[in-house]
N, C-alpha and C. Protein backbone atom coordinates (compact mmCIF):
# COMPACT_ATOMS: atom_id res chain seq x y z
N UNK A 1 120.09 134.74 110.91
CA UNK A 1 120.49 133.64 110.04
C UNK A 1 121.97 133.33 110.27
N UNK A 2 122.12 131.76 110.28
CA UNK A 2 123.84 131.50 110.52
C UNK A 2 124.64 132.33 109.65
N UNK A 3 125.71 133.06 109.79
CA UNK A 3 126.74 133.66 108.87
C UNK A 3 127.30 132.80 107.55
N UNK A 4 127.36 131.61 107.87
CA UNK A 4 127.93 130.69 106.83
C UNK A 4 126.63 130.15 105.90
N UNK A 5 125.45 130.37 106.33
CA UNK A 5 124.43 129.32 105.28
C UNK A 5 124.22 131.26 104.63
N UNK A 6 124.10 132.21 105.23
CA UNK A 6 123.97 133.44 104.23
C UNK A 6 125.08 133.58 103.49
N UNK A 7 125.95 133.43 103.53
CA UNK A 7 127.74 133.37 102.29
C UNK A 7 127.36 132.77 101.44
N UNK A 8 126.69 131.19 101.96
CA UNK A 8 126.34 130.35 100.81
C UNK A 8 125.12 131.08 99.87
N UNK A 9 124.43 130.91 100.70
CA UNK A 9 122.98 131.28 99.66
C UNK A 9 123.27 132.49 99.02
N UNK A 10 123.86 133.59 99.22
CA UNK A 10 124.11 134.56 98.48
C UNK A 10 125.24 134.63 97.29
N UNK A 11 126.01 133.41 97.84
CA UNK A 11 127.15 132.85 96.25
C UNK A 11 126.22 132.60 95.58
N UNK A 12 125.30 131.59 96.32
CA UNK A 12 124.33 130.85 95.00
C UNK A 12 123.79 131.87 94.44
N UNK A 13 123.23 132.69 94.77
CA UNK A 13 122.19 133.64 93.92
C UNK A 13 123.21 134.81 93.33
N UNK A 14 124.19 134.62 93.75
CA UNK A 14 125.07 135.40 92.92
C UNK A 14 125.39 134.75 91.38
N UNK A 15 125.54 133.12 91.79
CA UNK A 15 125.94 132.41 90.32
C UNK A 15 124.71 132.16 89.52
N UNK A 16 123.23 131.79 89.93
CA UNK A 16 122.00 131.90 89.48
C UNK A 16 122.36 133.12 88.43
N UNK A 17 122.46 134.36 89.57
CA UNK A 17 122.24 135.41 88.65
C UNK A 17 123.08 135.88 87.38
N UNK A 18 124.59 135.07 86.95
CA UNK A 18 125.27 135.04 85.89
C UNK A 18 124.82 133.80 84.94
N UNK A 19 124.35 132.70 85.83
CA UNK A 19 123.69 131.94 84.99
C UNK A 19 122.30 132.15 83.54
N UNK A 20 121.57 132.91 84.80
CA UNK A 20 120.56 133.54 83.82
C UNK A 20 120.84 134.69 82.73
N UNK A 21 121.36 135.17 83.30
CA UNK A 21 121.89 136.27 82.30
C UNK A 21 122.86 135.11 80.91
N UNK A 22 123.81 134.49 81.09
CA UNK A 22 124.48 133.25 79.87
C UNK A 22 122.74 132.79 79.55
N UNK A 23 121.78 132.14 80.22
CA UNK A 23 120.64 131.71 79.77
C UNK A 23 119.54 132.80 78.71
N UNK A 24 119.90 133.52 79.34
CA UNK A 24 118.64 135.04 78.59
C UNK A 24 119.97 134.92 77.09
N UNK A 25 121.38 135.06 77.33
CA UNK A 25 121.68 135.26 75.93
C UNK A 25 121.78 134.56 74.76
N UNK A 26 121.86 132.80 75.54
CA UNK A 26 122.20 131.78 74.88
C UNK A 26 120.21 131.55 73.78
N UNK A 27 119.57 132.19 74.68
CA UNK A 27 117.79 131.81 74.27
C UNK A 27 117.53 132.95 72.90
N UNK A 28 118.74 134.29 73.16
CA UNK A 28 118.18 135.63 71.99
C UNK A 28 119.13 135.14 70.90
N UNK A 29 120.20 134.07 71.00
CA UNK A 29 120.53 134.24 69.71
C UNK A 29 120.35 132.48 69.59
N UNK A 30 119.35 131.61 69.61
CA UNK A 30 118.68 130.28 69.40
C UNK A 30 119.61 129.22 69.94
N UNK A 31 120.66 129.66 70.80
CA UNK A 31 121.75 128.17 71.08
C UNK A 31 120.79 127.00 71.81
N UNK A 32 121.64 125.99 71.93
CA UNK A 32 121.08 124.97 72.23
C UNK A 32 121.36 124.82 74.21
N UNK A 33 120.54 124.74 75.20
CA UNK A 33 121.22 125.11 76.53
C UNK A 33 121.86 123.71 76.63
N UNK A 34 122.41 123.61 77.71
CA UNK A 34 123.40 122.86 78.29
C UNK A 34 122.95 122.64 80.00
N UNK A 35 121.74 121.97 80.37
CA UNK A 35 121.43 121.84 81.72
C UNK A 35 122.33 121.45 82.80
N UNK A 36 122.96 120.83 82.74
CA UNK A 36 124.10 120.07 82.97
C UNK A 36 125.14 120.96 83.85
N UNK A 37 124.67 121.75 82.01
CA UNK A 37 126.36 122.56 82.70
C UNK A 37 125.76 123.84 83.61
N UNK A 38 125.00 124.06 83.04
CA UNK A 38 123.85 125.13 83.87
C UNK A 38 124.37 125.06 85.48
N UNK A 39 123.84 124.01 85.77
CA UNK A 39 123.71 123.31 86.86
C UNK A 39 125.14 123.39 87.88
N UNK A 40 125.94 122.88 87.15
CA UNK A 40 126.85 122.65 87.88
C UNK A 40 127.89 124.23 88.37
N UNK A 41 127.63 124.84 87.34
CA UNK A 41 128.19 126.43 87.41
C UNK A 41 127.75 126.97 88.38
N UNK A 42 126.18 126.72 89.17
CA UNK A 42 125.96 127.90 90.11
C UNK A 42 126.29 126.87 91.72
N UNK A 43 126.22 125.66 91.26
CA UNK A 43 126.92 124.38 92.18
C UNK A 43 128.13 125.33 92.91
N UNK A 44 128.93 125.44 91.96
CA UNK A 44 130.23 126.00 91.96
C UNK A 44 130.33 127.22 92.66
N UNK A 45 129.47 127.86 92.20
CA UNK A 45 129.51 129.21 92.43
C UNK A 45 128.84 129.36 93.99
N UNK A 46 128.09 128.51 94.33
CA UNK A 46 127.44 128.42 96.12
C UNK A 46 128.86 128.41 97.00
N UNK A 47 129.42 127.23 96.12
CA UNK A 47 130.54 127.04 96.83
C UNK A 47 131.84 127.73 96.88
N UNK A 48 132.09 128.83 95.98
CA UNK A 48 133.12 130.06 96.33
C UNK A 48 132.58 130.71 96.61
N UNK A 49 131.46 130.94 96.57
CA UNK A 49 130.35 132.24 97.59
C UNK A 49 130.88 132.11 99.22
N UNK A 50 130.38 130.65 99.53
CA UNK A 50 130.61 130.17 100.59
C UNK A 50 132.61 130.78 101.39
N UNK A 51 133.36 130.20 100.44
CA UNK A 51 134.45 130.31 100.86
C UNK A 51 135.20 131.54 100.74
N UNK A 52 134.70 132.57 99.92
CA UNK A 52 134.58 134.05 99.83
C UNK A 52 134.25 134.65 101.07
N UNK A 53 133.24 134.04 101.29
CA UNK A 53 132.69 134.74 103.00
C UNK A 53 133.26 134.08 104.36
N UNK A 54 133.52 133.08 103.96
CA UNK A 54 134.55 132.62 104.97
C UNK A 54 135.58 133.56 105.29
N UNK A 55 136.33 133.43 104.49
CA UNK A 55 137.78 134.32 104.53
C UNK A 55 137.71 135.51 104.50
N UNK A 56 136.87 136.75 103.81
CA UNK A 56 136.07 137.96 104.33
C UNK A 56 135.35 138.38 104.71
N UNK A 57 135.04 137.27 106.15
CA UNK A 57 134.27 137.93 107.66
C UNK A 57 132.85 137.95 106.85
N UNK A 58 132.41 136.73 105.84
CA UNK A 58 130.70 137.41 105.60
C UNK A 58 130.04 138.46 105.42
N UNK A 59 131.05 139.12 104.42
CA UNK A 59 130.73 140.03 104.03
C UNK A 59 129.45 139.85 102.81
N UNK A 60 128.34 140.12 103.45
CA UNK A 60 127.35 139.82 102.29
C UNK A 60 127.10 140.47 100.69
N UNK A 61 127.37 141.23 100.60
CA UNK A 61 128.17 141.50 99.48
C UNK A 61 128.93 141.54 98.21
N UNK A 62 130.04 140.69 99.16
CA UNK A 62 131.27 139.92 98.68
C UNK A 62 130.84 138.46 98.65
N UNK A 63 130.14 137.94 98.86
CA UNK A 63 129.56 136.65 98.69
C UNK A 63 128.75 136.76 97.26
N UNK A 64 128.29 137.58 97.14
CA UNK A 64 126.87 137.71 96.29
C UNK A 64 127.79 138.03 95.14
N UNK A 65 128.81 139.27 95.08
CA UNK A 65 129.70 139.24 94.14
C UNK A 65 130.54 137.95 93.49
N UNK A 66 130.76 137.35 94.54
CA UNK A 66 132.12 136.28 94.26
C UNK A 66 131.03 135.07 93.69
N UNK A 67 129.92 134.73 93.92
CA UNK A 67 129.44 133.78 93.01
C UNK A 67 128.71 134.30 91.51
N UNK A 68 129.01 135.68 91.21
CA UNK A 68 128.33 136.09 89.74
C UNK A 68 130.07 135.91 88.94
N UNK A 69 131.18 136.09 90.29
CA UNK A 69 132.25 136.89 89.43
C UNK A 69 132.84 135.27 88.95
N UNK A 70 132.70 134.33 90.02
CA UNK A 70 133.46 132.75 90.05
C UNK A 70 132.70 132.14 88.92
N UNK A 71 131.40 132.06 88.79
CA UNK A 71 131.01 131.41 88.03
C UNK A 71 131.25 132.19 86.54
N UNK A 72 131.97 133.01 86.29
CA UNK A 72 132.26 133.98 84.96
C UNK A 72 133.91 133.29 84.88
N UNK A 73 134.35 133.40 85.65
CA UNK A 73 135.83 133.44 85.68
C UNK A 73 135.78 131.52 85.18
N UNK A 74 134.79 130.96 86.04
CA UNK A 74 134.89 129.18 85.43
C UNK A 74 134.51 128.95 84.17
N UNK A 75 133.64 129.87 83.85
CA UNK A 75 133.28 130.05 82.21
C UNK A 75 134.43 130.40 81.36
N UNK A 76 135.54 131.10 81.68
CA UNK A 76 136.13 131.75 80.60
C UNK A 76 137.44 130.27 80.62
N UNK A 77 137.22 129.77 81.68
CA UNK A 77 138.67 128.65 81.80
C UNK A 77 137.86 127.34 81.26
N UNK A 78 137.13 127.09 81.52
CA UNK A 78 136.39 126.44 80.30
C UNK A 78 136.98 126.56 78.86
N UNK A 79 136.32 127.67 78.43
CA UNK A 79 136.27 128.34 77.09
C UNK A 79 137.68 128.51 76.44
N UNK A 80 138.97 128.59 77.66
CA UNK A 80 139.42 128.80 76.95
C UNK A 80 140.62 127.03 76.61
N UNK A 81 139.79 126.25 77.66
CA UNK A 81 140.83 124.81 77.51
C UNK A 81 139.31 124.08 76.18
N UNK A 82 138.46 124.73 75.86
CA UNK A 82 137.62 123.89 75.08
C UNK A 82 138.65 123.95 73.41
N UNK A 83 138.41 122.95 72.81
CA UNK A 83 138.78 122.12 72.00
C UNK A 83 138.06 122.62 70.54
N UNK A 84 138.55 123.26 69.60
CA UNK A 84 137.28 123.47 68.32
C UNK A 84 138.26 122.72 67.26
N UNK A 85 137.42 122.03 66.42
CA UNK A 85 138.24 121.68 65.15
C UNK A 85 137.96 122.76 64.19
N UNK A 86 139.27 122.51 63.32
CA UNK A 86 139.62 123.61 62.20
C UNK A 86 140.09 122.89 61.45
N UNK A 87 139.66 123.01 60.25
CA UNK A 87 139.80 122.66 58.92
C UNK A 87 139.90 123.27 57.59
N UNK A 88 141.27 123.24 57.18
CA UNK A 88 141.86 123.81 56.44
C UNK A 88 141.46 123.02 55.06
N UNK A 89 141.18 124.06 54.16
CA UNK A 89 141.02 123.52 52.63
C UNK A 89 141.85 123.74 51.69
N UNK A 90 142.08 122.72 51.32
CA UNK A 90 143.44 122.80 50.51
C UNK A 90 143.21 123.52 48.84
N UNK A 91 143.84 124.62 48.62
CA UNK A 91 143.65 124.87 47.27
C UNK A 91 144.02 124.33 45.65
């Protein structure tokens, strides 16, 4: 198999596999999913898989790691530029 389409496919199934796991937890405590975003996270994650193995010789591995670890690390920068309102009650 080409070195570069295995980097990829193994980011991807690296970010699949953090995806499902956010999916298995978001389903045990009733949230509402987010396909969308689903989607675009393991998008993401093919694609630093990919460039993970680029730059460390395809290391299969390190591909498979870098799309569970990228698509965690895009979650938390998300989470932490997301926006909540707070509302203070006046006594």
């Amino acid at each position: 198999m080409e070195p570069l389409l295995l980097a990829g496919l193994l980011g991807g199934i690296g970010g699949l596999t953090r995806g499902v796991v956010g999916l298995l937890k978001a389903l045990s405590i009733r949230r509402k999913i987010l396909w969308g975003y689903y989607s675009i996270t393991v998008a993401v994650a093919l694609v630093i898989g990919v460039f993970v193995g680029i730059i460390f010789d395809f290391d299969p591995r390190l591909s498979l790691l870098a799309g569970y670890a990228g698509t965690d690390i895009l979650e938390g920068i998300y989470k932490s530029f997301k926006v909540d309102k707070t509302y203070v009650r006046k006594k």
